[in-house]
PDB file of N, CA and C in Angstrom:
ATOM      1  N   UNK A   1      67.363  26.473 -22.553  1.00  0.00           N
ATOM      2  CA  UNK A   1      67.621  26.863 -23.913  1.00  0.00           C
ATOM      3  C   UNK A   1      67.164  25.776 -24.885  1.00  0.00           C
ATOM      4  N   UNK A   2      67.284  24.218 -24.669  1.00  0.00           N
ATOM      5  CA  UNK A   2      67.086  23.308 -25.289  1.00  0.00           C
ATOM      6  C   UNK A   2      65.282  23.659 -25.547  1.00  0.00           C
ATOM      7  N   UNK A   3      65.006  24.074 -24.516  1.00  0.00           N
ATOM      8  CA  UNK A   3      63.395  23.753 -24.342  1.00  0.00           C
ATOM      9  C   UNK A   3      62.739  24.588 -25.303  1.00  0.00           C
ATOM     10  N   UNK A   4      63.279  26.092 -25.724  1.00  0.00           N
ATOM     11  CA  UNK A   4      62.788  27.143 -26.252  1.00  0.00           C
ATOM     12  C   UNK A   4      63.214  26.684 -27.832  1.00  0.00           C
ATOM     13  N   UNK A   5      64.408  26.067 -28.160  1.00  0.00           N
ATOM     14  CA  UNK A   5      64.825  25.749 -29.249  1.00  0.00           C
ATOM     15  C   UNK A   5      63.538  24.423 -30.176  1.00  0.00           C
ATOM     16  N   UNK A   6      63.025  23.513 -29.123  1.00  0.00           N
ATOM     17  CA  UNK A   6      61.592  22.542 -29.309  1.00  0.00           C
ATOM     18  C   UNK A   6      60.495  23.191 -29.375  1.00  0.00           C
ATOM     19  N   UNK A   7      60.555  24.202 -29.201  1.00  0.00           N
ATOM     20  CA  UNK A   7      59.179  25.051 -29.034  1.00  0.00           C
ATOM     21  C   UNK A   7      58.885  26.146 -30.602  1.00  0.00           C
ATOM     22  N   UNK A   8      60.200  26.330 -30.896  1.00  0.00           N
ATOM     23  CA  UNK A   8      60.610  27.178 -32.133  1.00  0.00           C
ATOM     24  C   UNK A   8      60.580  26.212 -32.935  1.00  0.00           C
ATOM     25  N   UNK A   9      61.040  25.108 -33.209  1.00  0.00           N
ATOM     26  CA  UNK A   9      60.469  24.310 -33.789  1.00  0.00           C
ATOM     27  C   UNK A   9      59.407  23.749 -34.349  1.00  0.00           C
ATOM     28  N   UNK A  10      58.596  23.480 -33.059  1.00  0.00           N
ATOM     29  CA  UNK A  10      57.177  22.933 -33.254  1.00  0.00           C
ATOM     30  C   UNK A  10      55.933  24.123 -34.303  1.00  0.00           C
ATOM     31  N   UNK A  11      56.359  25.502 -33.767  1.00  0.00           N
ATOM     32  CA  UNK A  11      55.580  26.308 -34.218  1.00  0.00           C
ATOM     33  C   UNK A  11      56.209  26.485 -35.580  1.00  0.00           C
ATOM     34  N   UNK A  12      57.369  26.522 -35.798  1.00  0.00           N
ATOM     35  CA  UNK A  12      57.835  26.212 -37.430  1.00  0.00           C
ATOM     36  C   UNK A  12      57.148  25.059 -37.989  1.00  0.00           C
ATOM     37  N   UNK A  13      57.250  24.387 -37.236  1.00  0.00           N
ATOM     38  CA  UNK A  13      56.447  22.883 -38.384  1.00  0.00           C
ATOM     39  C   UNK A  13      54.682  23.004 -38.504  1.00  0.00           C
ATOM     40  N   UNK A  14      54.079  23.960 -37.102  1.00  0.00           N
ATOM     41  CA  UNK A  14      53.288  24.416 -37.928  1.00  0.00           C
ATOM     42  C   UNK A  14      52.655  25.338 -38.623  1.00  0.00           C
ATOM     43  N   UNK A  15      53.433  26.270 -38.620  1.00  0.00           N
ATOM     44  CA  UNK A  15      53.157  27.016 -40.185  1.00  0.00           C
ATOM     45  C   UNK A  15      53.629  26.607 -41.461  1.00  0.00           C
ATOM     46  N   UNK A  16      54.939  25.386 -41.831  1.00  0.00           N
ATOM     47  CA  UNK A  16      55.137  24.972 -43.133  1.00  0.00           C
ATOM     48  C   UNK A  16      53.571  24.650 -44.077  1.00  0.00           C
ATOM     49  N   UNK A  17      52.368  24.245 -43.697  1.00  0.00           N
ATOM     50  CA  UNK A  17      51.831  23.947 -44.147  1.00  0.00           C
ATOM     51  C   UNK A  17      50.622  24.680 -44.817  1.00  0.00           C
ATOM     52  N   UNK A  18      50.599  26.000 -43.806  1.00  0.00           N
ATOM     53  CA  UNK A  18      49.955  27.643 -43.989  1.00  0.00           C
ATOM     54  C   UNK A  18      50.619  27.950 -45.230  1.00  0.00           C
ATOM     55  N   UNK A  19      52.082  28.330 -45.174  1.00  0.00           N
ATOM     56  CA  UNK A  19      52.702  28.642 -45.941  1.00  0.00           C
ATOM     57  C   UNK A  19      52.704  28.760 -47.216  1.00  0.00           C
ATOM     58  N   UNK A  20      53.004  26.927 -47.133  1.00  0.00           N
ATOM     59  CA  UNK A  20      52.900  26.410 -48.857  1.00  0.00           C
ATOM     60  C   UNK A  20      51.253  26.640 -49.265  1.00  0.00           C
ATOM     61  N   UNK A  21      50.597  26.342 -48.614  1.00  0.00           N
ATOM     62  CA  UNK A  21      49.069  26.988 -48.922  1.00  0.00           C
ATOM     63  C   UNK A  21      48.887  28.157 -49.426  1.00  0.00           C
ATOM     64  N   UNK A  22      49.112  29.347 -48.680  1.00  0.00           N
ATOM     65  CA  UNK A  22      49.209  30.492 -48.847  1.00  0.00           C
ATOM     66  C   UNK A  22      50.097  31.019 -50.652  1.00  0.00           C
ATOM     67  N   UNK A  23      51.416  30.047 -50.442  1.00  0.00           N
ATOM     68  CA  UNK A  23      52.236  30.226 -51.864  1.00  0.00           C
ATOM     69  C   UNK A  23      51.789  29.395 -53.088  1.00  0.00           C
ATOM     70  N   UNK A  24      50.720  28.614 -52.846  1.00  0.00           N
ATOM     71  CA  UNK A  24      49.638  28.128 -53.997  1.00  0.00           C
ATOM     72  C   UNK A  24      48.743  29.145 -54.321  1.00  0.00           C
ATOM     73  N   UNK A  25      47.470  29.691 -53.375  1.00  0.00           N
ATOM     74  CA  UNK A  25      46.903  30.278 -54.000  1.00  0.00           C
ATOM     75  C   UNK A  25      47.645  32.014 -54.398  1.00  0.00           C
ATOM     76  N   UNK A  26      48.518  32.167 -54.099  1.00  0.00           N
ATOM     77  CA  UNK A  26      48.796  32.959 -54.736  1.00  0.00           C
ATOM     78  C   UNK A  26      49.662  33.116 -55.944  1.00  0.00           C
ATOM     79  N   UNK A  27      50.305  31.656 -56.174  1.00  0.00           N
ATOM     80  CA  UNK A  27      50.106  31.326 -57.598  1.00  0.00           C
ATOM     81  C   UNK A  27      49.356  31.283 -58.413  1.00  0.00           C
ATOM     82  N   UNK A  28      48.171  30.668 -58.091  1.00  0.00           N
ATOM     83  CA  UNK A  28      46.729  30.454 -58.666  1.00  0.00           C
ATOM     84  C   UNK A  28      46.381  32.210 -58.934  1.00  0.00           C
ATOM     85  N   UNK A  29      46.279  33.007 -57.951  1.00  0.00           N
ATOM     86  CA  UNK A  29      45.734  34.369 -58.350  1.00  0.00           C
ATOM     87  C   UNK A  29      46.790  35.434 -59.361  1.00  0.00           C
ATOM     88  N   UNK A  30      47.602  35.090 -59.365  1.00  0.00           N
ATOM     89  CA  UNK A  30      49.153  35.698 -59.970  1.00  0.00           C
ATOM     90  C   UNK A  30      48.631  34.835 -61.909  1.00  0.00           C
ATOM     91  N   UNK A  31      48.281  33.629 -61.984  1.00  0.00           N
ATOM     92  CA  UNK A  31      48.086  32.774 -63.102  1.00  0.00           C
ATOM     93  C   UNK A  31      46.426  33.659 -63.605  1.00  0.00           C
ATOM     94  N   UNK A  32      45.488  33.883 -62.602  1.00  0.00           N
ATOM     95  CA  UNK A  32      44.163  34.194 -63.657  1.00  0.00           C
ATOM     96  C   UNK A  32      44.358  35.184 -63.375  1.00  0.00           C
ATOM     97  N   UNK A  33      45.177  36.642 -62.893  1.00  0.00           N
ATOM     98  CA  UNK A  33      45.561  37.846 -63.448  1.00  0.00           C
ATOM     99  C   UNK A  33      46.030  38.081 -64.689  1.00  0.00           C
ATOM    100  N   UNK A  34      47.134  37.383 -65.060  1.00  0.00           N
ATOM    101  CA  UNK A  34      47.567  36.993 -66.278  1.00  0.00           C
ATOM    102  C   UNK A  34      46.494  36.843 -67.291  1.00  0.00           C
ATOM    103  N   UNK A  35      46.132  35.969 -67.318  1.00  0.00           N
ATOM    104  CA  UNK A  35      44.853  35.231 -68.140  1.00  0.00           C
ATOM    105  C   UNK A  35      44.473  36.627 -68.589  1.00  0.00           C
ATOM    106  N   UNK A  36      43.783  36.566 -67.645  1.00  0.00           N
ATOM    107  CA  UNK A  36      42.421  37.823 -67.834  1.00  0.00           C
ATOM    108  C   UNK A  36      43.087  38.918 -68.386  1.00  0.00           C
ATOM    109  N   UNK A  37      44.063  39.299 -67.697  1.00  0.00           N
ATOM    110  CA  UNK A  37      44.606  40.676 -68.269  1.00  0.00           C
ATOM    111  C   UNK A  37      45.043  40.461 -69.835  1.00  0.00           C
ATOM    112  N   UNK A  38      45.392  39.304 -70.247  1.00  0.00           N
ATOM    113  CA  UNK A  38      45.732  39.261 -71.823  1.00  0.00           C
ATOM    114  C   UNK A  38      44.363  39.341 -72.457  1.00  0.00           C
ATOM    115  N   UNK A  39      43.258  38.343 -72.069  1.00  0.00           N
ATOM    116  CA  UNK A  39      42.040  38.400 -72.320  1.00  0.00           C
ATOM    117  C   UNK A  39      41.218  39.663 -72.520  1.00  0.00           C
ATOM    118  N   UNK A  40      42.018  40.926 -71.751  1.00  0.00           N
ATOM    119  CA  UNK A  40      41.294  41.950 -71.759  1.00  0.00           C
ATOM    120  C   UNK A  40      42.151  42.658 -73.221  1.00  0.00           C
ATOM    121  N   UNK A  41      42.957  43.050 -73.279  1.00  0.00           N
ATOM    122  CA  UNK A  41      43.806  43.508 -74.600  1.00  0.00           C
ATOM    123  C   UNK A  41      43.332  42.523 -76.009  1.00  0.00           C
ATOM    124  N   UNK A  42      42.948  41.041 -75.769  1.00  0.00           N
ATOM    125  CA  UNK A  42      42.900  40.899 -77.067  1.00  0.00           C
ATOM    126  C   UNK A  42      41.728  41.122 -77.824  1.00  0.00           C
ATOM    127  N   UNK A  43      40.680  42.072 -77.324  1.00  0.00           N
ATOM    128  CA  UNK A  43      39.673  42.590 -77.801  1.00  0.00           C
ATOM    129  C   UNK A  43      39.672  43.683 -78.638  1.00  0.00           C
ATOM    130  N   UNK A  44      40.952  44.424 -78.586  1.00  0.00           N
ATOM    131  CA  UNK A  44      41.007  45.996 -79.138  1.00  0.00           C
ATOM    132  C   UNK A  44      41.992  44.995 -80.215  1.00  0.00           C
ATOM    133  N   UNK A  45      42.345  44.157 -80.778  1.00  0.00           N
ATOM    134  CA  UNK A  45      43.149  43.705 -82.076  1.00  0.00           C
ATOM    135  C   UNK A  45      42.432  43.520 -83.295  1.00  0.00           C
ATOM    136  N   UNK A  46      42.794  43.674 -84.056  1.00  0.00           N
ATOM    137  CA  UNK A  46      42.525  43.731 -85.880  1.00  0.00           C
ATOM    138  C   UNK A  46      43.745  43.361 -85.971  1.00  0.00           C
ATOM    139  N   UNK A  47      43.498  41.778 -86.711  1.00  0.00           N
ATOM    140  CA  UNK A  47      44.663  41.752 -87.536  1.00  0.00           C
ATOM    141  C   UNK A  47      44.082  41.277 -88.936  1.00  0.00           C
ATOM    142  N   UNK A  48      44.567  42.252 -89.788  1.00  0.00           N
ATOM    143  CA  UNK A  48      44.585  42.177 -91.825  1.00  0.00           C
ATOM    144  C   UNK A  48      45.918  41.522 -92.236  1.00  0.00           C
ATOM    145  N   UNK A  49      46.453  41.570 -91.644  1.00  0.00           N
ATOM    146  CA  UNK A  49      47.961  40.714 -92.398  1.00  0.00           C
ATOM    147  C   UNK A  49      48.493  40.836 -91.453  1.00  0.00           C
ATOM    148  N   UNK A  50      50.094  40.137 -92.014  1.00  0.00           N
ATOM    149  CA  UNK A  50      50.942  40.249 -90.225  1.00  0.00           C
ATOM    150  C   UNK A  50      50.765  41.183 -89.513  1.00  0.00           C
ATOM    151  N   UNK A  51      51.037  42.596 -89.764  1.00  0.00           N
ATOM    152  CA  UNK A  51      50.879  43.631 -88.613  1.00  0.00           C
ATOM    153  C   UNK A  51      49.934  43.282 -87.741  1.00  0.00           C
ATOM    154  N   UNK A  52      49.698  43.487 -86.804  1.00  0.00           N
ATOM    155  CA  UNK A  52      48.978  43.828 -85.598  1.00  0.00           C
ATOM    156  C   UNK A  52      48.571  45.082 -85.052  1.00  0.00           C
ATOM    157  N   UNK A  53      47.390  45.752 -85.569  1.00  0.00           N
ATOM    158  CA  UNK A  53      47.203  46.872 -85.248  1.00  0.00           C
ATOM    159  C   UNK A  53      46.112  47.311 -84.415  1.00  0.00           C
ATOM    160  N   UNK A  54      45.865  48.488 -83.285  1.00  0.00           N
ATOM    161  CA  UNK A  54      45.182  48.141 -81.960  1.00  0.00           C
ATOM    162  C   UNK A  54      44.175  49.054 -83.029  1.00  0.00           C
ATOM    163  N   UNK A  55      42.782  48.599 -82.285  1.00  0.00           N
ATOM    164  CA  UNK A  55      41.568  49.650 -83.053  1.00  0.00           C
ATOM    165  C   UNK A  55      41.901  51.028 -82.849  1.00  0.00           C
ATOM    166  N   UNK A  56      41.986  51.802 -81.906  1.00  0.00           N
ATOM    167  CA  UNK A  56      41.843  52.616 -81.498  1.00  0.00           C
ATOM    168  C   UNK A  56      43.261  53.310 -82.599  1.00  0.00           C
ATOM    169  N   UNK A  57      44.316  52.710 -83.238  1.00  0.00           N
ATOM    170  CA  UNK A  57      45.305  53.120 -84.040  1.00  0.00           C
ATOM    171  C   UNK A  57      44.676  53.582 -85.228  1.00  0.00           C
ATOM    172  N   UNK A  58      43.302  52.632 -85.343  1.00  0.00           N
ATOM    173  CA  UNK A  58      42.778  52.828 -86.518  1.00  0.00           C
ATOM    174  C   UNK A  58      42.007  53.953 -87.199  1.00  0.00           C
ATOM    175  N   UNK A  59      41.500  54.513 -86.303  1.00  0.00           N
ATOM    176  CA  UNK A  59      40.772  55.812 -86.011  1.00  0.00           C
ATOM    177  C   UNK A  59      41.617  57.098 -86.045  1.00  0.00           C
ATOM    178  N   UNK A  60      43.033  57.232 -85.848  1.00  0.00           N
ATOM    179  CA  UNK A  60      44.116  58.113 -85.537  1.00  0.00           C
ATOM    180  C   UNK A  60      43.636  59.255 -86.816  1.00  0.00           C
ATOM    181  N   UNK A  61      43.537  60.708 -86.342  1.00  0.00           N
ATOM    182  CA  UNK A  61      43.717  61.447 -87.515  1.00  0.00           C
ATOM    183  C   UNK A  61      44.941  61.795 -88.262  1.00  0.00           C
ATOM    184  N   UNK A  62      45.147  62.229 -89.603  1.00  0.00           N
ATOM    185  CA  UNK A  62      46.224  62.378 -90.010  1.00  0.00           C
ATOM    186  C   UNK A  62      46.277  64.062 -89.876  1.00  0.00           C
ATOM    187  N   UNK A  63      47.268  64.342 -88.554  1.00  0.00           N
ATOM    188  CA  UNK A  63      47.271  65.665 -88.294  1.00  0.00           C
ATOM    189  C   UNK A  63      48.720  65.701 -89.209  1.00  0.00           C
ATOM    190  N   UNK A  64      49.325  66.816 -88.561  1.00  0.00           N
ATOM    191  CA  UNK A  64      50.621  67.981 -89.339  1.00  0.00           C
ATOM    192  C   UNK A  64      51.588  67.095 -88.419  1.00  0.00           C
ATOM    193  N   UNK A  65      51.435  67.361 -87.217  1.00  0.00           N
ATOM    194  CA  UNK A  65      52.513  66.558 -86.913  1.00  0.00           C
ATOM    195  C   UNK A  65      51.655  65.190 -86.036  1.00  0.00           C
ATOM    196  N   UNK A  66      52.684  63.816 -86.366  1.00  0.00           N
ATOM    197  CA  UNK A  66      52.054  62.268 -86.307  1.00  0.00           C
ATOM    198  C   UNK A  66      53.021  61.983 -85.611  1.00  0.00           C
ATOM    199  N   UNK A  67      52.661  61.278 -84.067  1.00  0.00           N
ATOM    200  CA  UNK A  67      53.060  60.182 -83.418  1.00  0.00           C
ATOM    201  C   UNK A  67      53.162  58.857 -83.767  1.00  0.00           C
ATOM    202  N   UNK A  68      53.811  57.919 -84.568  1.00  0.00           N
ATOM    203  CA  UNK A  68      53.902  56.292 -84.785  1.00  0.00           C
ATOM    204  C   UNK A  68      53.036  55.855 -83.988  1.00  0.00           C
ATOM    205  N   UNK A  69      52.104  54.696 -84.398  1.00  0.00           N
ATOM    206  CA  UNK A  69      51.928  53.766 -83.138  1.00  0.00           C
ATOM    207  C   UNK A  69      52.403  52.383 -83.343  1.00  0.00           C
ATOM    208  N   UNK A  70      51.622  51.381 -82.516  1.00  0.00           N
ATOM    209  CA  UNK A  70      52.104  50.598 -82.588  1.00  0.00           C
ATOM    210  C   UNK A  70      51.398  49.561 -84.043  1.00  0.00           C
ATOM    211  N   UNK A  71      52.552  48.846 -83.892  1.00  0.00           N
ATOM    212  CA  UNK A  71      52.214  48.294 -85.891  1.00  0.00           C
ATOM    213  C   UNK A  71      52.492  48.940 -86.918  1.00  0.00           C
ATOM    214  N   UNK A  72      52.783  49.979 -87.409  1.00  0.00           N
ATOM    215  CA  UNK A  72      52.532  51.445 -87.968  1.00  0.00           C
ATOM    216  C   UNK A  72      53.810  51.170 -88.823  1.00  0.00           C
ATOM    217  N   UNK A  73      54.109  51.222 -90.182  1.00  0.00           N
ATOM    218  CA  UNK A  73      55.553  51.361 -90.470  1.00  0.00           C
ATOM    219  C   UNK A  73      54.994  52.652 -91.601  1.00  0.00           C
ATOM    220  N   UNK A  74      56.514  53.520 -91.981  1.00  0.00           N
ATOM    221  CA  UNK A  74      55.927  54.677 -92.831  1.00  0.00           C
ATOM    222  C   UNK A  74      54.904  54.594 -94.422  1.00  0.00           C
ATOM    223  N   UNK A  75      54.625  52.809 -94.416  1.00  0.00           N
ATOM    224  CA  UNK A  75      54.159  52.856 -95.609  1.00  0.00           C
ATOM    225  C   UNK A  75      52.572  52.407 -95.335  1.00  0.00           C
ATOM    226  N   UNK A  76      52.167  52.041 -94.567  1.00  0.00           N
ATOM    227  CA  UNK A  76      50.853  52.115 -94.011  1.00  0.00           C
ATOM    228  C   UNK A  76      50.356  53.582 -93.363  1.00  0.00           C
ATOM    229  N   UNK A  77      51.291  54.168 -92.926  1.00  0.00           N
ATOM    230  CA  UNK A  77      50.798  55.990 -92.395  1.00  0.00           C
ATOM    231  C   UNK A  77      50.971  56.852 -93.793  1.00  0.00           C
ATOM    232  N   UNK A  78      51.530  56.174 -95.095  1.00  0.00           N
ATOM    233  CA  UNK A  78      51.495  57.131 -96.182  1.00  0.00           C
ATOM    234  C   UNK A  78      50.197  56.734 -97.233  1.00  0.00           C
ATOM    235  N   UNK A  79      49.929  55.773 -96.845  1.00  0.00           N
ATOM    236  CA  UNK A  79      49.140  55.076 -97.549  1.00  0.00           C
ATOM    237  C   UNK A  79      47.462  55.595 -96.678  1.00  0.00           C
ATOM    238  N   UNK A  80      47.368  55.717 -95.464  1.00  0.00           N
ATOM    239  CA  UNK A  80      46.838  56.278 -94.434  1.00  0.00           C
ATOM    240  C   UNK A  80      46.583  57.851 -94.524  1.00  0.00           C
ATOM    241  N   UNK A  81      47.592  58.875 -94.738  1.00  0.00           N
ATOM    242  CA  UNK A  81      47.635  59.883 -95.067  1.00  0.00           C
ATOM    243  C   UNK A  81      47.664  60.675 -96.167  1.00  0.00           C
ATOM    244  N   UNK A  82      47.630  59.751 -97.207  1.00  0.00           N
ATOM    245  CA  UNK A  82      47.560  59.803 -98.542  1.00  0.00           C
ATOM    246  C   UNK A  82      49.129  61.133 -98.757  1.00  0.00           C
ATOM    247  N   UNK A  83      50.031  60.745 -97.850  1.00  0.00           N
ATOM    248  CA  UNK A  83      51.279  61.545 -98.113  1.00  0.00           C
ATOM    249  C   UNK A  83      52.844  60.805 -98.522  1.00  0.00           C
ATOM    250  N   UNK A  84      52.761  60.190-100.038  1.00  0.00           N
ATOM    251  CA  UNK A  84      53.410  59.778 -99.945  1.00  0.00           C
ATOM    252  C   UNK A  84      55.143  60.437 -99.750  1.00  0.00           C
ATOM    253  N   UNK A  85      55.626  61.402 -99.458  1.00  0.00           N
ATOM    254  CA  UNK A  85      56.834  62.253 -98.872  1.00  0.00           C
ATOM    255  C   UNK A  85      57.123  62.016 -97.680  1.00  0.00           C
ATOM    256  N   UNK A  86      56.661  60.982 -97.243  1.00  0.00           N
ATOM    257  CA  UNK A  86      56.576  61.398 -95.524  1.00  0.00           C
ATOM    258  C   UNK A  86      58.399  61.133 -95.272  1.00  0.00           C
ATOM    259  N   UNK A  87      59.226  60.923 -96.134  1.00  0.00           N
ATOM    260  CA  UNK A  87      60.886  60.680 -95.635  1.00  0.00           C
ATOM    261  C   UNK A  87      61.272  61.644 -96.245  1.00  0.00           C
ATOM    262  N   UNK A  88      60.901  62.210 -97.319  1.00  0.00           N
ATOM    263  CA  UNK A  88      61.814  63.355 -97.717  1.00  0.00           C
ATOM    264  C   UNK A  88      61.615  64.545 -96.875  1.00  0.00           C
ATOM    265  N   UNK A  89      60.166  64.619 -96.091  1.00  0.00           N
ATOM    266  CA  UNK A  89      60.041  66.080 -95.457  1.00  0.00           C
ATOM    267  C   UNK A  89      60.271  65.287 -93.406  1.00  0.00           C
ATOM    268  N   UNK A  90      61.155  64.661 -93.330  1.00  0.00           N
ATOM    269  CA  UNK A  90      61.230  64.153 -92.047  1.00  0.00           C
ATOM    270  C   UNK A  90      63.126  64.011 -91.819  1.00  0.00           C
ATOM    271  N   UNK A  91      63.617  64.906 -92.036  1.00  0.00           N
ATOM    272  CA  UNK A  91      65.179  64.820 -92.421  1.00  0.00           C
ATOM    273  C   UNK A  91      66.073  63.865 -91.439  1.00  0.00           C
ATOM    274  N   UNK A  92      65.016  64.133 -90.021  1.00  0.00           N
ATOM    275  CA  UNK A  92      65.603  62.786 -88.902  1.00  0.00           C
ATOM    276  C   UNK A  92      65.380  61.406 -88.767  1.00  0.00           C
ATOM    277  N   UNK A  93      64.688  60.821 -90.247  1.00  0.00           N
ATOM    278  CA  UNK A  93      64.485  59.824 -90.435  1.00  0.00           C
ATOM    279  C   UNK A  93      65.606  59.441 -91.060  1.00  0.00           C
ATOM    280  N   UNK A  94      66.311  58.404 -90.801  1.00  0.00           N
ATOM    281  CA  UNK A  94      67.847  58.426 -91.413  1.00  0.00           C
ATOM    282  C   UNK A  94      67.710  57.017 -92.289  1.00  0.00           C
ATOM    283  N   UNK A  95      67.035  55.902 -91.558  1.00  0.00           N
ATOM    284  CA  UNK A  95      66.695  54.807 -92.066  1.00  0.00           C
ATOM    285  C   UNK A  95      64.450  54.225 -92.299  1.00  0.00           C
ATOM    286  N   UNK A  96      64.321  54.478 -93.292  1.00  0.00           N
ATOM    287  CA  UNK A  96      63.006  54.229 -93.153  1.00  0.00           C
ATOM    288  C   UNK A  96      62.060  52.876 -92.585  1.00  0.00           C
ATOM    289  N   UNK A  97      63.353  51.230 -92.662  1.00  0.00           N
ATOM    290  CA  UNK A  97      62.910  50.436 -91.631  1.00  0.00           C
ATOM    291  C   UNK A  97      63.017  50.694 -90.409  1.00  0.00           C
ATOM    292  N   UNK A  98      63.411  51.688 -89.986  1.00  0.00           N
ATOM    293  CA  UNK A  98      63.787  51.863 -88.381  1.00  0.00           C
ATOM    294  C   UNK A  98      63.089  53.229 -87.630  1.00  0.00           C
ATOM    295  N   UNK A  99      61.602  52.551 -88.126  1.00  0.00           N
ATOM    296  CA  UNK A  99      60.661  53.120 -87.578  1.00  0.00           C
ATOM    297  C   UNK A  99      59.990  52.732 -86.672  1.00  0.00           C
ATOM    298  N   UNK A 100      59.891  53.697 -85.149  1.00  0.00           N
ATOM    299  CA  UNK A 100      59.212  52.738 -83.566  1.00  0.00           C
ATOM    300  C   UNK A 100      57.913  53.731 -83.206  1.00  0.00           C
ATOM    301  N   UNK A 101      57.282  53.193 -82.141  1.00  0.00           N
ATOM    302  CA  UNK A 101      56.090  53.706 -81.515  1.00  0.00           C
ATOM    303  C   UNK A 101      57.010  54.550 -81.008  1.00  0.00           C
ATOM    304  N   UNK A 102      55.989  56.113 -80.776  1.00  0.00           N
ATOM    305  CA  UNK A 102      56.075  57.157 -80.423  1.00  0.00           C
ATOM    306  C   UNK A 102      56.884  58.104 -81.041  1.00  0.00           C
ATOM    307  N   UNK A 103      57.806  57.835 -82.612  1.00  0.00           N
ATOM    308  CA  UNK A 103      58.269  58.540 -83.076  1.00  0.00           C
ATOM    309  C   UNK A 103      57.510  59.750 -84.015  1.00  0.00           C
ATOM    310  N   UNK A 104      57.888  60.612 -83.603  1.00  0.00           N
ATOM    311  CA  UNK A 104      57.338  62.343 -84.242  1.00  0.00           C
ATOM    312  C   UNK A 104      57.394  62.309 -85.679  1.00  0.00           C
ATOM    313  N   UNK A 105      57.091  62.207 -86.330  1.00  0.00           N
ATOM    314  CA  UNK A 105      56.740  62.903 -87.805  1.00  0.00           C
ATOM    315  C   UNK A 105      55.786  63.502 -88.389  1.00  0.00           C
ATOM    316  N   UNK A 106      56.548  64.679 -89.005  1.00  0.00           N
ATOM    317  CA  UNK A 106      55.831  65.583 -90.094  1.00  0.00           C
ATOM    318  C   UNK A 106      54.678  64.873 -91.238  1.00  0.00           C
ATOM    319  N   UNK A 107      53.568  65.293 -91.454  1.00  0.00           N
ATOM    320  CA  UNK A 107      53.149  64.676 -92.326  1.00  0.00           C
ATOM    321  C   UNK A 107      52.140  65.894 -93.186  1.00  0.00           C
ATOM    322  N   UNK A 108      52.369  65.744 -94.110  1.00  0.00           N
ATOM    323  CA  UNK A 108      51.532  67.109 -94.966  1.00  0.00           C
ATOM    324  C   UNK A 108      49.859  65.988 -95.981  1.00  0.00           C
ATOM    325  N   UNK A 109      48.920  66.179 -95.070  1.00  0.00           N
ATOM    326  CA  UNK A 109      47.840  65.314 -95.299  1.00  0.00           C
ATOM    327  C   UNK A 109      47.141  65.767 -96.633  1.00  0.00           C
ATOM    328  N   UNK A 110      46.921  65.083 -97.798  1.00  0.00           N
ATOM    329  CA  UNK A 110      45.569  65.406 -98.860  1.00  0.00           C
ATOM    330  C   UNK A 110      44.299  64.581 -98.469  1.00  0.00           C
ATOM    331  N   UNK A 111      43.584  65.869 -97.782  1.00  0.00           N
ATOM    332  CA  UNK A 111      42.185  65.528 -97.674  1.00  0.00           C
ATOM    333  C   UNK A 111      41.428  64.982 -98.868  1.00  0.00           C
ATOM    334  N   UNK A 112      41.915  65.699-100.089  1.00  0.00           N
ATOM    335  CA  UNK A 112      41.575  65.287-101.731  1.00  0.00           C
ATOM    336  C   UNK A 112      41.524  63.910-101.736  1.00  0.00           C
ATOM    337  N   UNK A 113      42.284  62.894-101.159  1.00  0.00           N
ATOM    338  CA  UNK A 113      43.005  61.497-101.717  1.00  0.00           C
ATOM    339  C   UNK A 113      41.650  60.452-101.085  1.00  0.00           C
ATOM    340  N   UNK A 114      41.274  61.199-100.103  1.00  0.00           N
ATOM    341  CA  UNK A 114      40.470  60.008 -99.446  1.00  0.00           C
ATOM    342  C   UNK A 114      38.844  59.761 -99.947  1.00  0.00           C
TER     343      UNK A 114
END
């Protein structure tokens, strides 16, 4: 039993060194996933003032009914839609700072304005 217990050993001491190897580079690959993957998003950004708004937000049509995106508060989508009502005809808007991505609103668009 002693003998098998030196033997379990030995082969433990040598993989400690596989190991920690192994748990470097996959730190290292876990670190330039990261990287890159932010690197890849910060190409679609426009920023005009604080907001942060993705290009592809920028392009959005002003249909009847409007999904929020991100950056988006109701005075850039009225200003956007040339609708300035967008709280009086949205009755589930209860607070107009407490506007998030993916929220539904009504919007009645003047093609005239643009």
């Amino acid at each position: 039993m002693a003998k098998f217990s030196s033997v379990a050993k030995s082969i433990i001491k040598s993989c400690l060194p596989i190991a920690d190897a192994s748990s470097w580079y996959c730190a290292l690959a876990l670190l330039g996933i990261i990287l890159l993957g932010g690197a890849a998003n910060s190409d679609d950004v426009i920023s005009g003032s604080d907001d942060v708004i993705s290009g592809s937000d920028l392009r959005r049509p002003c249909d009847e009914i409007y999904v929020v995106g991100i950056g988006e508060t109701l005075h850039t989508i009225s200003d956007k839609c040339a609708d300035p009502f967008i709280v009086e005809r949205n009755p589930h808007i209860h607070d107009p700072d407490d506007v998030f991505p993916g929220l539904v609103i009504k919007i009645t668009p003047n093609p005239t304005a643009h």
